[in-house]
C-alpha atoms as a PDB file:
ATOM      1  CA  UNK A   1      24.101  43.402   6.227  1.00  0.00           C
ATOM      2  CA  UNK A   2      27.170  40.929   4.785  1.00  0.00           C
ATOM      3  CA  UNK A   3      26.851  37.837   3.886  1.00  0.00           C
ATOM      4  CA  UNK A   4      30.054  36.116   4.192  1.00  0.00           C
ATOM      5  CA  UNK A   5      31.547  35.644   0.757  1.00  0.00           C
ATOM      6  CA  UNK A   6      28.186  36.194  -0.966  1.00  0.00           C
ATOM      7  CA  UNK A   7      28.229  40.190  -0.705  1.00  0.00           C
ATOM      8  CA  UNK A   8      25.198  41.563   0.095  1.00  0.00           C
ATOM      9  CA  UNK A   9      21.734  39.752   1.220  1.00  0.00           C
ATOM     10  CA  UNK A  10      20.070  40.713  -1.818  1.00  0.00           C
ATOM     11  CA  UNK A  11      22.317  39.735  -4.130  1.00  0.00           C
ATOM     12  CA  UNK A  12      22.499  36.148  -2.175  1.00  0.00           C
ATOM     13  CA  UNK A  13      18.882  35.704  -2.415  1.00  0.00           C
ATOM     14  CA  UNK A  14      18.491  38.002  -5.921  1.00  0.00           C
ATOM     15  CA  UNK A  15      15.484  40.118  -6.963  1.00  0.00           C
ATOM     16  CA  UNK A  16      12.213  39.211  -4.596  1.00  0.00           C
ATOM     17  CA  UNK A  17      10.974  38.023  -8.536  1.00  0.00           C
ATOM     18  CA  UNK A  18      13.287  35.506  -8.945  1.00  0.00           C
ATOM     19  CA  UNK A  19      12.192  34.129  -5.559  1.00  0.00           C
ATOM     20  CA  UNK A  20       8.615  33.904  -5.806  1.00  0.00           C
ATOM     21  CA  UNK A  21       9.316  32.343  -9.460  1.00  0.00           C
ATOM     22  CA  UNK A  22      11.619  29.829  -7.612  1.00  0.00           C
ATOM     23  CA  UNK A  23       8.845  28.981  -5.165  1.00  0.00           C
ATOM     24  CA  UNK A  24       6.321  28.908  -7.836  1.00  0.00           C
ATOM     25  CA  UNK A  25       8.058  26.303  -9.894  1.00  0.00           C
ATOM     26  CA  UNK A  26       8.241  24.590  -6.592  1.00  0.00           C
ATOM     27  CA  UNK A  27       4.726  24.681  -6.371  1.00  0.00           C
ATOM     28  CA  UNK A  28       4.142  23.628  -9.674  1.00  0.00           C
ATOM     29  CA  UNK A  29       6.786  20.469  -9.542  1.00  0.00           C
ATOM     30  CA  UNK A  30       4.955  19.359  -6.150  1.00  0.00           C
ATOM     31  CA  UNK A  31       1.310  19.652  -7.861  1.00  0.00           C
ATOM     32  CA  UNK A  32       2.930  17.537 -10.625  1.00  0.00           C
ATOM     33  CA  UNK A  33       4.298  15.265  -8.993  1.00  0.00           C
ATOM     34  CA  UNK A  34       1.685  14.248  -6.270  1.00  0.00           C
ATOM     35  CA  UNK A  35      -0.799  14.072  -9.741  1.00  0.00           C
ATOM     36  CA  UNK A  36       1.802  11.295 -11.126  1.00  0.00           C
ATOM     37  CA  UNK A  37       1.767   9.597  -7.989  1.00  0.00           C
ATOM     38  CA  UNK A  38      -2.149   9.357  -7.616  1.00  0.00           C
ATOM     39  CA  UNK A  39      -2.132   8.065 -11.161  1.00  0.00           C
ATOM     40  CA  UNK A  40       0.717   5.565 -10.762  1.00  0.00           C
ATOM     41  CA  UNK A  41      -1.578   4.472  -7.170  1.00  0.00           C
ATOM     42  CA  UNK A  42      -4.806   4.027  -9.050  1.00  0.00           C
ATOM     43  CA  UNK A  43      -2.656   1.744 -11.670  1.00  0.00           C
ATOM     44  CA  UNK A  44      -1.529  -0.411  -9.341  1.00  0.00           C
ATOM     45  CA  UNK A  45      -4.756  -0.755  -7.375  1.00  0.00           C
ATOM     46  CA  UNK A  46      -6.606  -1.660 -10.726  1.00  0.00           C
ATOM     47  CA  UNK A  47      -4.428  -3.467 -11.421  1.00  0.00           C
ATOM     48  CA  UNK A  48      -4.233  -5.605  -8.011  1.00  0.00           C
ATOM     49  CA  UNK A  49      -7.810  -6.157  -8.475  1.00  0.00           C
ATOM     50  CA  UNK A  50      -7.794  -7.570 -12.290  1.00  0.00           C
ATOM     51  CA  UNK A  51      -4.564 -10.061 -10.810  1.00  0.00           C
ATOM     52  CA  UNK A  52      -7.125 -10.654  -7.486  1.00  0.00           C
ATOM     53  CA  UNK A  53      -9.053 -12.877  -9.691  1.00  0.00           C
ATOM     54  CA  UNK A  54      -6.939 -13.843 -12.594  1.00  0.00           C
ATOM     55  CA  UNK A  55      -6.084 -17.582 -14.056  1.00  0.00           C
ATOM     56  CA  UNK A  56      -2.459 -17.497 -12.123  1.00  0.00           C
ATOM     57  CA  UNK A  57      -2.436 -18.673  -8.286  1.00  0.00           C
ATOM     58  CA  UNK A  58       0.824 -16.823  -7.718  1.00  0.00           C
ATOM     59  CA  UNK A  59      -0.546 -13.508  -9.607  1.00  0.00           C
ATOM     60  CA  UNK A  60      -3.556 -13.956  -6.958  1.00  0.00           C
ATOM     61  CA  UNK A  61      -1.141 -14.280  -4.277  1.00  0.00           C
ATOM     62  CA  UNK A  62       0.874 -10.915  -4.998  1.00  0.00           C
ATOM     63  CA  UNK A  63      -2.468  -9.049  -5.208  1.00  0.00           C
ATOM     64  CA  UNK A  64      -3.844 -10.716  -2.024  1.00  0.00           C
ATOM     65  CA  UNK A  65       0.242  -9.006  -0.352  1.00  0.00           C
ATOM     66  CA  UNK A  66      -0.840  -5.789  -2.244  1.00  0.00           C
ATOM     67  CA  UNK A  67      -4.296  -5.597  -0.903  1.00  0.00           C
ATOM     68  CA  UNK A  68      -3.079  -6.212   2.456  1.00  0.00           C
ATOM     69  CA  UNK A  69      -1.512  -3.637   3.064  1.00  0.00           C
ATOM     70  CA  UNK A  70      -3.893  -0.901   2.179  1.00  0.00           C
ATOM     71  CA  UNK A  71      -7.184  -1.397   4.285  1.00  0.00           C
ATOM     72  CA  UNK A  72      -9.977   0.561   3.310  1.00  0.00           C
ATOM     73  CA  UNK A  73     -14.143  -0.451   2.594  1.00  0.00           C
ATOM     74  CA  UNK A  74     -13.601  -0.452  -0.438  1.00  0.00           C
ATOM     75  CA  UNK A  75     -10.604  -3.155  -0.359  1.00  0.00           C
ATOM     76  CA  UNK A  76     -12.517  -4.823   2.395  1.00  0.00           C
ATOM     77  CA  UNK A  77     -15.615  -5.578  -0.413  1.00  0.00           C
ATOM     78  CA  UNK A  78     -13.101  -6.632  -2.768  1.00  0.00           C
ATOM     79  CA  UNK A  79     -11.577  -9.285  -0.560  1.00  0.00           C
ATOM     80  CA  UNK A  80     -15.169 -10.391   0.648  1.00  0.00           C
ATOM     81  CA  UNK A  81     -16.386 -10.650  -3.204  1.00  0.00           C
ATOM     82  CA  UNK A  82     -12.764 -12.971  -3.780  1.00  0.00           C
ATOM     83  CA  UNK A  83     -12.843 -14.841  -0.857  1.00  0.00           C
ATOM     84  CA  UNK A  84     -16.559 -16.342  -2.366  1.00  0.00           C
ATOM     85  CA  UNK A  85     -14.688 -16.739  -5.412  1.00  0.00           C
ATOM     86  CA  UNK A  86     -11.754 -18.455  -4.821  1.00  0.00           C
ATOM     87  CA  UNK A  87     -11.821 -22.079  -4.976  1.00  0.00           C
ATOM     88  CA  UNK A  88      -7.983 -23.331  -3.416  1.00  0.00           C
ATOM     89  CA  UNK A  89      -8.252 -23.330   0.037  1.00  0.00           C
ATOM     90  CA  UNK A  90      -5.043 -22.185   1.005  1.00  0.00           C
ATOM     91  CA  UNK A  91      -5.736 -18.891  -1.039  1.00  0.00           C
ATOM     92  CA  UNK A  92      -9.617 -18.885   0.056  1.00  0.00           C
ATOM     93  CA  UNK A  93      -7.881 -18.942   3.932  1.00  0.00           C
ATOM     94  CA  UNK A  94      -5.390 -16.082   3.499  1.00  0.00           C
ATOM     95  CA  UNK A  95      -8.286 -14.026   2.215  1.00  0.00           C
ATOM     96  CA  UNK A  96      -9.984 -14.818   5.198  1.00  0.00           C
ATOM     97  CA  UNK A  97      -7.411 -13.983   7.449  1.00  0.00           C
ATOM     98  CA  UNK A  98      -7.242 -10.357   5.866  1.00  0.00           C
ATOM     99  CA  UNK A  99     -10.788  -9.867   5.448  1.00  0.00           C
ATOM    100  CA  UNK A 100     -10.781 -10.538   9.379  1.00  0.00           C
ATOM    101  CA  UNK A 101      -8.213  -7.841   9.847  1.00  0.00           C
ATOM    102  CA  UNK A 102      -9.520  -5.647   7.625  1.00  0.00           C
ATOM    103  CA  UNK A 103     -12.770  -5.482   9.390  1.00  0.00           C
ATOM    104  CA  UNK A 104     -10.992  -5.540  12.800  1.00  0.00           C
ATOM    105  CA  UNK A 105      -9.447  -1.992  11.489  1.00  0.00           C
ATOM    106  CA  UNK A 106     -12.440  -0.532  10.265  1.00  0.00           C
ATOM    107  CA  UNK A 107     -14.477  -1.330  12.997  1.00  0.00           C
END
């Protein structure tokens, strides 16, 4: 069987080694890099939760944007345990208003 302008098919795709090393590396990059990207999620959800209650109104604003888009219990208690918290009513209203979606999703 001829490959055009690549000889034969097993010099195209080379020793059956080489491939299963190719797809192993594959496997290995992929393991890698979902493991980066769970660490580099769980930084940025800690950290959304130290800004949730920090000194800076607009710090507690991005983290309130964050939050809302990833519903979950878990970000559900958070925004129940900040909405007690908070003590400017514009910010005490927009947790409110994703607290109420949040449990509209879950439920």
């Amino acid at each position: 069987m001829s490959w055009r302008g690549y000889g034969t098919r097993q010099a195209f795709l080379g020793e059956r080694g080489e491939f299963t090393e190719v797809l192993s590396r594959a496997g290995i990059a992929f393991l890698g890099g979902l493991a980066a990207g769970v660490l580099v999620w769980s930084a940025a959800m800690e950290r959304s939760r130290r800004d949730l209650f920090s000194k800076s109104p607009v710090r507690r604003l991005a983290a309130l944007g964050y939050l809302g888009g990833r519903p979950g219990v878990e970000t559900a208690r958070l925004l129940a345990d900040y909405v007690h918290w908070e003590k400017r009513p514009l910010l005490r209203k927009r947790g409110q208003q994703l607290l109420r979606r949040m449990k509209a999703y879950l439920d």
